[in-house]
PDB file of N, CA and C in Angstrom:
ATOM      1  N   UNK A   1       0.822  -1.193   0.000  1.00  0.00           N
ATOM      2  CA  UNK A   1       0.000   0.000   0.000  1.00  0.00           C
ATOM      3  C   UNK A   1       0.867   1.257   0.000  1.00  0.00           C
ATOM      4  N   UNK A   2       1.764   1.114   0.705  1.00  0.00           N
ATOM      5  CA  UNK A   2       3.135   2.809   0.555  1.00  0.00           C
ATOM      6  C   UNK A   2       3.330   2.806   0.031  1.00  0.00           C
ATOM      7  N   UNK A   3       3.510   1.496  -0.856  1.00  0.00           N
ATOM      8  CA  UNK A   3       4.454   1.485  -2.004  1.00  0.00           C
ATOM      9  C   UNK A   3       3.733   2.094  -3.240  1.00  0.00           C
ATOM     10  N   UNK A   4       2.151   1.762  -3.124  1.00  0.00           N
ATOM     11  CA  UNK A   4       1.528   2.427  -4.040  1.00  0.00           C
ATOM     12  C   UNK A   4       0.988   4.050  -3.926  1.00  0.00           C
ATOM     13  N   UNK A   5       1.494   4.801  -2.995  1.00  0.00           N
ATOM     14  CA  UNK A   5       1.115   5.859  -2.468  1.00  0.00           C
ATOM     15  C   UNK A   5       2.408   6.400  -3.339  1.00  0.00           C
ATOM     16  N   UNK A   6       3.494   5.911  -2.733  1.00  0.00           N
ATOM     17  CA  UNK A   6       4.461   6.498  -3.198  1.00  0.00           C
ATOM     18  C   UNK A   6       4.916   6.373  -4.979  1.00  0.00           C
ATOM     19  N   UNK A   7       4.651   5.554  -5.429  1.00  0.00           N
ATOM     20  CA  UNK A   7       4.894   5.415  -6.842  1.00  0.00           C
ATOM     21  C   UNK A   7       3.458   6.595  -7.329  1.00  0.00           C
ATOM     22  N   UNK A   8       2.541   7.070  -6.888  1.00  0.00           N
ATOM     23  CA  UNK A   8       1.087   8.403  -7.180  1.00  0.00           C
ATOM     24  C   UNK A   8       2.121   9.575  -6.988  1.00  0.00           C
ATOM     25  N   UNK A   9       2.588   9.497  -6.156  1.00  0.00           N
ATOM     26  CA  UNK A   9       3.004  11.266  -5.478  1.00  0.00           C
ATOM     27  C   UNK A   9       4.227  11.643  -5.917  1.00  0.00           C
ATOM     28  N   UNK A  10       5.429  10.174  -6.579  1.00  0.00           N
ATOM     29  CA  UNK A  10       6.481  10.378  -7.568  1.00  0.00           C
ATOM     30  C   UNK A  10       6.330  11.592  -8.145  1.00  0.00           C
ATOM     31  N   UNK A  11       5.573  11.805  -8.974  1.00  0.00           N
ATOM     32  CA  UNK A  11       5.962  12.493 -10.159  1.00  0.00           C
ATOM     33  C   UNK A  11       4.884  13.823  -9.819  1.00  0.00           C
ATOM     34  N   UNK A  12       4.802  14.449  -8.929  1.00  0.00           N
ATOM     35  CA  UNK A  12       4.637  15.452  -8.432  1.00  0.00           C
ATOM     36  C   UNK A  12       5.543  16.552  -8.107  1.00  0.00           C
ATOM     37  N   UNK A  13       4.768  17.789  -8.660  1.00  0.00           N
ATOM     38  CA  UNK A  13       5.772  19.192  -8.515  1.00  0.00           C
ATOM     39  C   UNK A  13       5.534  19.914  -7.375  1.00  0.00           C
ATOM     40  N   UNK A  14       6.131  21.120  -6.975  1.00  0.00           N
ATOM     41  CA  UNK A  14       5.381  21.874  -5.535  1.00  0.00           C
ATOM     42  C   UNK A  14       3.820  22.533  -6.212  1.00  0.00           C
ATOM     43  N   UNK A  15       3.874  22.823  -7.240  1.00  0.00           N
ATOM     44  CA  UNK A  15       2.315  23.635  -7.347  1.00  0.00           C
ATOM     45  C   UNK A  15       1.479  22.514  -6.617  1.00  0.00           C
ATOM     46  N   UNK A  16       1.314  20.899  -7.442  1.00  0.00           N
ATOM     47  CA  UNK A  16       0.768  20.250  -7.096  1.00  0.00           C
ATOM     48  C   UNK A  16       0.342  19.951  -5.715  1.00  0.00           C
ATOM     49  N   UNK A  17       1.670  19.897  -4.748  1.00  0.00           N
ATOM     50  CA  UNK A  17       1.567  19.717  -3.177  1.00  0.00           C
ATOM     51  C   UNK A  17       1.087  20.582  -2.861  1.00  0.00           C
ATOM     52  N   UNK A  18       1.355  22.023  -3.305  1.00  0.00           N
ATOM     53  CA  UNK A  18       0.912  23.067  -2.694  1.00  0.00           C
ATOM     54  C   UNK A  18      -0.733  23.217  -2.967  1.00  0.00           C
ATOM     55  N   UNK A  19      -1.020  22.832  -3.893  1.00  0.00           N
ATOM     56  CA  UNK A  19      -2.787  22.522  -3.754  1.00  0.00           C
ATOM     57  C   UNK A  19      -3.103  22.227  -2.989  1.00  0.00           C
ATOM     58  N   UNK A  20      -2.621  20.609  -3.145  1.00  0.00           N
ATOM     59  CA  UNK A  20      -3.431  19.534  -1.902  1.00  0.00           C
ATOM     60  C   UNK A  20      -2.963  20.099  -0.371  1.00  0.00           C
ATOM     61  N   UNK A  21      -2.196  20.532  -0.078  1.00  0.00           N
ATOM     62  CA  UNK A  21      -2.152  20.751   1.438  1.00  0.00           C
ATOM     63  C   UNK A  21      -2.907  22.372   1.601  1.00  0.00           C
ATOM     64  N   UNK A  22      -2.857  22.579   0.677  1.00  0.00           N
ATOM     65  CA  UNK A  22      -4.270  24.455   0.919  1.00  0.00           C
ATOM     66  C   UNK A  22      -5.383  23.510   0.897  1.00  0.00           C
ATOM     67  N   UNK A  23      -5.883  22.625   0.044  1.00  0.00           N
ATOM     68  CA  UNK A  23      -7.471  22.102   0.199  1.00  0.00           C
ATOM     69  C   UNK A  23      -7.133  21.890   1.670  1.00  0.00           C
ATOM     70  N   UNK A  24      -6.649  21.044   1.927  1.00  0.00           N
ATOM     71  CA  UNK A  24      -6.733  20.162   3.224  1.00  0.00           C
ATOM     72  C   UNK A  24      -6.840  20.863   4.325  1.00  0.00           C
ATOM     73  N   UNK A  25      -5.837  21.888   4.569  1.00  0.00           N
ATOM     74  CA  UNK A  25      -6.235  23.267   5.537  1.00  0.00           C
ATOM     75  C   UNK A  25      -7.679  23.829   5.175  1.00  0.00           C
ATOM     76  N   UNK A  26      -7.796  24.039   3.751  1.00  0.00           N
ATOM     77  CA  UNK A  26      -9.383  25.037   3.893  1.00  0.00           C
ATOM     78  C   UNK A  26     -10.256  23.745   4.006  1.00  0.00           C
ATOM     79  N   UNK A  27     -10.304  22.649   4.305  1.00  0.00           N
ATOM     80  CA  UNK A  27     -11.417  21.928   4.158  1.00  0.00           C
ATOM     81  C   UNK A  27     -11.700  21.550   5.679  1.00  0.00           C
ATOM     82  N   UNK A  28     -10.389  21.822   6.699  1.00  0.00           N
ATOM     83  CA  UNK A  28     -10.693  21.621   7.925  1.00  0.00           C
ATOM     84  C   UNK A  28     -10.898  22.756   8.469  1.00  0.00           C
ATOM     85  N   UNK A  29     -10.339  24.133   8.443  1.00  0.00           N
ATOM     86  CA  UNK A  29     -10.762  24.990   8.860  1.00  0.00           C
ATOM     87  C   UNK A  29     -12.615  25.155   8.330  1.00  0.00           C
ATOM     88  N   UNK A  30     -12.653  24.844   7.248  1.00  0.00           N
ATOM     89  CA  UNK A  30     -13.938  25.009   7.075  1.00  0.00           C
ATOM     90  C   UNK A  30     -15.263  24.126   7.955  1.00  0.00           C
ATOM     91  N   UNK A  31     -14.596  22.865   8.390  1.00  0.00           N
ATOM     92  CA  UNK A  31     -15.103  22.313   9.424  1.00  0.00           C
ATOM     93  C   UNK A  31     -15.567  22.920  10.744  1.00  0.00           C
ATOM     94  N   UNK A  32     -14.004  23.493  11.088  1.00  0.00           N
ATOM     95  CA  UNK A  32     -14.197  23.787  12.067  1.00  0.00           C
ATOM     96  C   UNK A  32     -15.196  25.426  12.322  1.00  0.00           C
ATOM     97  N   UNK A  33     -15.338  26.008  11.334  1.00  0.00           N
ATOM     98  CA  UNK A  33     -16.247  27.335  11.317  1.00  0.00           C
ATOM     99  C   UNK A  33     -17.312  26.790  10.803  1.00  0.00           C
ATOM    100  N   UNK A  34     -17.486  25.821  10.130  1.00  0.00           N
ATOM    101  CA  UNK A  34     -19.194  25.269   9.923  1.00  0.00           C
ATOM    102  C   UNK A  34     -19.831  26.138   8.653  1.00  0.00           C
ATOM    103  N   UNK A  35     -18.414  26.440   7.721  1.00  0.00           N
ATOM    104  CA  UNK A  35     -18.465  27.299   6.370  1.00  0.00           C
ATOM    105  C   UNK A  35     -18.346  26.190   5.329  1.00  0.00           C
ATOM    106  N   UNK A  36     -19.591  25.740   5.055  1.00  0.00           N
ATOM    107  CA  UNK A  36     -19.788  24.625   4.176  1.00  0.00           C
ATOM    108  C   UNK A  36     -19.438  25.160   2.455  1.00  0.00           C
ATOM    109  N   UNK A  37     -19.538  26.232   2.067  1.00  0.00           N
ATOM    110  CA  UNK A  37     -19.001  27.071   1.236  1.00  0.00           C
ATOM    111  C   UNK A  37     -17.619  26.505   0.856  1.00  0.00           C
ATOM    112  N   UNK A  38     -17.090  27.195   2.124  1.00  0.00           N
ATOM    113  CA  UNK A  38     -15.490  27.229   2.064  1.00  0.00           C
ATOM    114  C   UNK A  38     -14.445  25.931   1.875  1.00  0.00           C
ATOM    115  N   UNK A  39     -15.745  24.908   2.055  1.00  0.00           N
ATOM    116  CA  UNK A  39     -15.341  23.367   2.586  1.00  0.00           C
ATOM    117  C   UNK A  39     -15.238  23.056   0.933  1.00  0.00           C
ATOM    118  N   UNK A  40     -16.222  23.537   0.022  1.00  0.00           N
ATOM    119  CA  UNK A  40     -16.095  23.267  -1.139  1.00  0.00           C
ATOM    120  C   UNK A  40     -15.404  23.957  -1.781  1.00  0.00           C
ATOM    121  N   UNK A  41     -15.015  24.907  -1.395  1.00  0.00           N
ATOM    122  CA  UNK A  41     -13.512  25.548  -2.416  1.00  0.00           C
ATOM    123  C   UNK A  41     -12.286  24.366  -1.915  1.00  0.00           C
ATOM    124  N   UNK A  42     -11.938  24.067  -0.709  1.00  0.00           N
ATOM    125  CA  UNK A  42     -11.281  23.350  -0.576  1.00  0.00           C
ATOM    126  C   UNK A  42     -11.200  21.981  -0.771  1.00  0.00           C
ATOM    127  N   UNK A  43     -12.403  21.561  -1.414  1.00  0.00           N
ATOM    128  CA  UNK A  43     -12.746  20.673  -1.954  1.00  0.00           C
ATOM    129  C   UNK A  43     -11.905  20.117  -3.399  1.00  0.00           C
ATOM    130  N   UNK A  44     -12.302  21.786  -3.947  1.00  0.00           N
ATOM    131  CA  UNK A  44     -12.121  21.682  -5.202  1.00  0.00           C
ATOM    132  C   UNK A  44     -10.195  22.025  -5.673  1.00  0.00           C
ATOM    133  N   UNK A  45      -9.578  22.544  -4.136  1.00  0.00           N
ATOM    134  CA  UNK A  45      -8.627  22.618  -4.753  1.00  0.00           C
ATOM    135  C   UNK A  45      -8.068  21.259  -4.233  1.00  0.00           C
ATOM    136  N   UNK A  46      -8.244  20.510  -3.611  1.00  0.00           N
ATOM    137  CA  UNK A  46      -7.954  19.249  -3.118  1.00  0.00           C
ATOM    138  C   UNK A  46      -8.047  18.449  -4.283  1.00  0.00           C
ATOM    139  N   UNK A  47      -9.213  18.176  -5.101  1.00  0.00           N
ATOM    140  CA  UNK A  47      -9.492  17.472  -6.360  1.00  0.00           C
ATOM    141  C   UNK A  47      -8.750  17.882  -7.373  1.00  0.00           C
ATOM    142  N   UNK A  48      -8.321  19.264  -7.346  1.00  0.00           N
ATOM    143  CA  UNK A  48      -7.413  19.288  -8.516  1.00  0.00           C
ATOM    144  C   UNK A  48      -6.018  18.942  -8.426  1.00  0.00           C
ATOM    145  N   UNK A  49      -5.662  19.027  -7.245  1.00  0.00           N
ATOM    146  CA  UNK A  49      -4.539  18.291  -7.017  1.00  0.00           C
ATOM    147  C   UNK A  49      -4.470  16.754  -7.340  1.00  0.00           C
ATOM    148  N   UNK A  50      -5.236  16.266  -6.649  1.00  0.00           N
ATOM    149  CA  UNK A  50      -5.122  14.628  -6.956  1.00  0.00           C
ATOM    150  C   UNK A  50      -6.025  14.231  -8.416  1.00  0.00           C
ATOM    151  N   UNK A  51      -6.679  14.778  -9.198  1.00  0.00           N
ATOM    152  CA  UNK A  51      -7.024  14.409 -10.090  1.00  0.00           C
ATOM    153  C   UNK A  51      -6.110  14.948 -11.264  1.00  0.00           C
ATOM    154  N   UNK A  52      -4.956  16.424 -10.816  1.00  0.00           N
ATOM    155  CA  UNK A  52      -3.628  16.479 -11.949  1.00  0.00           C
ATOM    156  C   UNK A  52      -4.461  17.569 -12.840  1.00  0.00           C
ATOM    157  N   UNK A  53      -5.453  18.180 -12.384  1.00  0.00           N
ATOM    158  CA  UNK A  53      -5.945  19.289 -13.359  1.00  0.00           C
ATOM    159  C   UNK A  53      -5.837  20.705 -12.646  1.00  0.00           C
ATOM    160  N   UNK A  54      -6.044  21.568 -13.878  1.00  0.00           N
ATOM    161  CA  UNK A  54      -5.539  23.211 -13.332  1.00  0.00           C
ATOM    162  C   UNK A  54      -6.541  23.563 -13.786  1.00  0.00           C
ATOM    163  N   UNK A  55      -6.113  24.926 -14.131  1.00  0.00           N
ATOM    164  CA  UNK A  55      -7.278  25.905 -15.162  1.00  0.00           C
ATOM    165  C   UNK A  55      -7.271  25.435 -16.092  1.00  0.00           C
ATOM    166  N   UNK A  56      -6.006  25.270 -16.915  1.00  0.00           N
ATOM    167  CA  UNK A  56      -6.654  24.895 -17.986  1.00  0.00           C
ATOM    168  C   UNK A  56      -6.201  23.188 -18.547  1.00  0.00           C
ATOM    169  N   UNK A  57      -6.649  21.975 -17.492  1.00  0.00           N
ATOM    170  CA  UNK A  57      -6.765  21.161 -17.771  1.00  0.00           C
ATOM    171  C   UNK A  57      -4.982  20.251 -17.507  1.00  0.00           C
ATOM    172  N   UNK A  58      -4.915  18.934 -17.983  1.00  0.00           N
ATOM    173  CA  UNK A  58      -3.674  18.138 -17.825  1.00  0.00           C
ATOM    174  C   UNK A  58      -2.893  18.827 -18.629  1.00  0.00           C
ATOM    175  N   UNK A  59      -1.766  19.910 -18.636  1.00  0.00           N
ATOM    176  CA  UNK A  59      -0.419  19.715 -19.664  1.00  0.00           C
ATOM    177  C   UNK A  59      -1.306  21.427 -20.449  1.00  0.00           C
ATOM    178  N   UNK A  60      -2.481  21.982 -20.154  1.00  0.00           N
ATOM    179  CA  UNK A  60      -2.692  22.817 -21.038  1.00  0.00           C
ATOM    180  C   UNK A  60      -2.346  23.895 -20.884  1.00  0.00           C
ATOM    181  N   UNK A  61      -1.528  24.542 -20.051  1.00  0.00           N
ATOM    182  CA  UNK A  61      -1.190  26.188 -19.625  1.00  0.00           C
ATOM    183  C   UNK A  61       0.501  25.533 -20.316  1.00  0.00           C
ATOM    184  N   UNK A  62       1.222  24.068 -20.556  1.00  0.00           N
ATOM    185  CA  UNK A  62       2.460  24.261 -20.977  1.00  0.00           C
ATOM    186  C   UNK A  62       2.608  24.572 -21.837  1.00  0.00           C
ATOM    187  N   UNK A  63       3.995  25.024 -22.229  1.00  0.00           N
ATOM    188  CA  UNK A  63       4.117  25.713 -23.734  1.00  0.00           C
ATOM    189  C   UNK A  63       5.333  24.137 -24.579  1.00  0.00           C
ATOM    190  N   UNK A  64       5.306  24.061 -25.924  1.00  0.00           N
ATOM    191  CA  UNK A  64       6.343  23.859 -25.959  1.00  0.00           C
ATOM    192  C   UNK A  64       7.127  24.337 -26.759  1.00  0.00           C
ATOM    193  N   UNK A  65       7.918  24.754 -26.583  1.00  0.00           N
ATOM    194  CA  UNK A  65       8.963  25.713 -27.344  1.00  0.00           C
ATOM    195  C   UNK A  65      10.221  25.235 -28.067  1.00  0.00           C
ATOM    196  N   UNK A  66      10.540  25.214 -29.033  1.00  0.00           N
ATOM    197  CA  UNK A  66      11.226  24.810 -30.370  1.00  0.00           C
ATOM    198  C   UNK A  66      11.884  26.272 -31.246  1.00  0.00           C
ATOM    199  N   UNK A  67      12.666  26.171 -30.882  1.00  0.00           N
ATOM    200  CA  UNK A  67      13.852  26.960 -31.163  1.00  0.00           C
ATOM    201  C   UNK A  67      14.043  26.915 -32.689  1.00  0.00           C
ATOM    202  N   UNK A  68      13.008  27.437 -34.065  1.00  0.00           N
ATOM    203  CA  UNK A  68      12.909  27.469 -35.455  1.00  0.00           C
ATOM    204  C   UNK A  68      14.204  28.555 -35.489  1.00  0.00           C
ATOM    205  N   UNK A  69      14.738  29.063 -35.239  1.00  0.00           N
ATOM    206  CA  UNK A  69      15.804  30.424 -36.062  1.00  0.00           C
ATOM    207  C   UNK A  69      16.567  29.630 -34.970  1.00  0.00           C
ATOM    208  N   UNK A  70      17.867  29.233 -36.191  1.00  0.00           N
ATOM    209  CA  UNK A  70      18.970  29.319 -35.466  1.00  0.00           C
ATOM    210  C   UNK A  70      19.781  29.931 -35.821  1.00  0.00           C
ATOM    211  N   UNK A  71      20.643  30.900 -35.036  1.00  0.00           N
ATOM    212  CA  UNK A  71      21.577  31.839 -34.990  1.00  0.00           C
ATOM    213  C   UNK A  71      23.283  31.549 -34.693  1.00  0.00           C
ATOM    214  N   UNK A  72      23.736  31.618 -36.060  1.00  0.00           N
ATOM    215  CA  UNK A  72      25.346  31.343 -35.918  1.00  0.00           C
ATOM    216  C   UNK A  72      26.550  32.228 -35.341  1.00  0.00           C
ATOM    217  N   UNK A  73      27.113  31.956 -34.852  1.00  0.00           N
ATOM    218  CA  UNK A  73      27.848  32.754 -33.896  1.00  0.00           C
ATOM    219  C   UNK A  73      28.572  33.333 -35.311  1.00  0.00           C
ATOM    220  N   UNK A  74      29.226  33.294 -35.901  1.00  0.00           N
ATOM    221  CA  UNK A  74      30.210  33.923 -37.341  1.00  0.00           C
ATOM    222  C   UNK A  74      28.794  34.661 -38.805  1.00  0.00           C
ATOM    223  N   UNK A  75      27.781  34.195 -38.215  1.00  0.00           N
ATOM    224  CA  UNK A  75      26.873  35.063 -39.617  1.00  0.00           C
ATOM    225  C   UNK A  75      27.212  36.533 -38.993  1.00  0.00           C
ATOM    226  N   UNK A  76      27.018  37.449 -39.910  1.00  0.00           N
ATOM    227  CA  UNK A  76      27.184  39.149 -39.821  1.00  0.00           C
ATOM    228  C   UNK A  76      25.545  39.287 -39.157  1.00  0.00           C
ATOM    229  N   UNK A  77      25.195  40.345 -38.118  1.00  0.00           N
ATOM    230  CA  UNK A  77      23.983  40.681 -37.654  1.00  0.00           C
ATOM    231  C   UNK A  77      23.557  42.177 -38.958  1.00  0.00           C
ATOM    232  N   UNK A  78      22.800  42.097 -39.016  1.00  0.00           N
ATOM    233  CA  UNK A  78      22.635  43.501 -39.908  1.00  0.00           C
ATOM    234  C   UNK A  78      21.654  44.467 -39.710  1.00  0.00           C
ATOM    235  N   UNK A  79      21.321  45.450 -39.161  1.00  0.00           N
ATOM    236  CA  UNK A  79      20.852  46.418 -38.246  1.00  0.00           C
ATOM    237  C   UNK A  79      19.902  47.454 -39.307  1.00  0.00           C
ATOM    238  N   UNK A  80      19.092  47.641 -38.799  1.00  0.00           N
ATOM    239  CA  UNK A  80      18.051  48.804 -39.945  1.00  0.00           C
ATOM    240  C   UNK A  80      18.137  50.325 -38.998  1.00  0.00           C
ATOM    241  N   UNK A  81      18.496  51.246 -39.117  1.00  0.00           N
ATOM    242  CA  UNK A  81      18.309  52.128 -39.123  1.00  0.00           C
ATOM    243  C   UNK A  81      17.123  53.101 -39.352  1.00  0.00           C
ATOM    244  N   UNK A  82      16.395  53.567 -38.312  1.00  0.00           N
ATOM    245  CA  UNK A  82      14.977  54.076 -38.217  1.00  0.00           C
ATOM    246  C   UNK A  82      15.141  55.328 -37.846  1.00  0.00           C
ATOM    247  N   UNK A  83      14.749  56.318 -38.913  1.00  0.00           N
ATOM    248  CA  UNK A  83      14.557  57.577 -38.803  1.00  0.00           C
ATOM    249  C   UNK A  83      13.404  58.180 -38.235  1.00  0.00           C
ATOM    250  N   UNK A  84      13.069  59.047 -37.573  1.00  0.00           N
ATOM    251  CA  UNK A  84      12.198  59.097 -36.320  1.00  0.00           C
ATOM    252  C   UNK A  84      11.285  60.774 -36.877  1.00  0.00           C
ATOM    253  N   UNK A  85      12.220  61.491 -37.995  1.00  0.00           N
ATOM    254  CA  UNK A  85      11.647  62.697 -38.126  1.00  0.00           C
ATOM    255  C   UNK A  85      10.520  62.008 -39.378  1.00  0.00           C
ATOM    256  N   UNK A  86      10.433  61.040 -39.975  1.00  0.00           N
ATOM    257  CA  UNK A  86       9.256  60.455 -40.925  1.00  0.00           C
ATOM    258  C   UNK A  86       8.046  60.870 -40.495  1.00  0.00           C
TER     259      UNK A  86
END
């Protein structure tokens, strides 16, 4: 059973932890004030932690970025000159 806890929580970042342990605080403080409201925000950030979703979903706020222009250290740079009284 640890063993399967621990092979889930592997591949976890701090945003992630940092969810689940804010639900877990707002879901007991919300207990304890009897703010059934509040119990469900912490609900919901609890679920997004362990279910791996954000705003905008698994993997959708990443970018991936691919470096198309590559730039040679020996090509000449060549500069435009912008006249400002136009």
């Amino acid at each position: 059973m640890l063993e399967r806890i621990k092979w889930y929580v592997m591949g976890w970042d701090f945003v992630r932890l940092l969810r689940l342990v804010l639900g877990i605080v707002i879901i007991i403080q919300a207990i304890g004030m009897r703010e059934w409201v509040l119990g469900m925000a912490g609900l919901l950030f609890a679920g997004m932690a362990l279910a791996n979703i954000g705003c905008c979903g698994v993997g959708g706020c990443s970018t991936n970025f691919q470096n198309r222009r590559t730039i040679h250290e020996n090509q000449p740079i060549s500069y435009e000159e912008v006249d400002a009284k136009k």
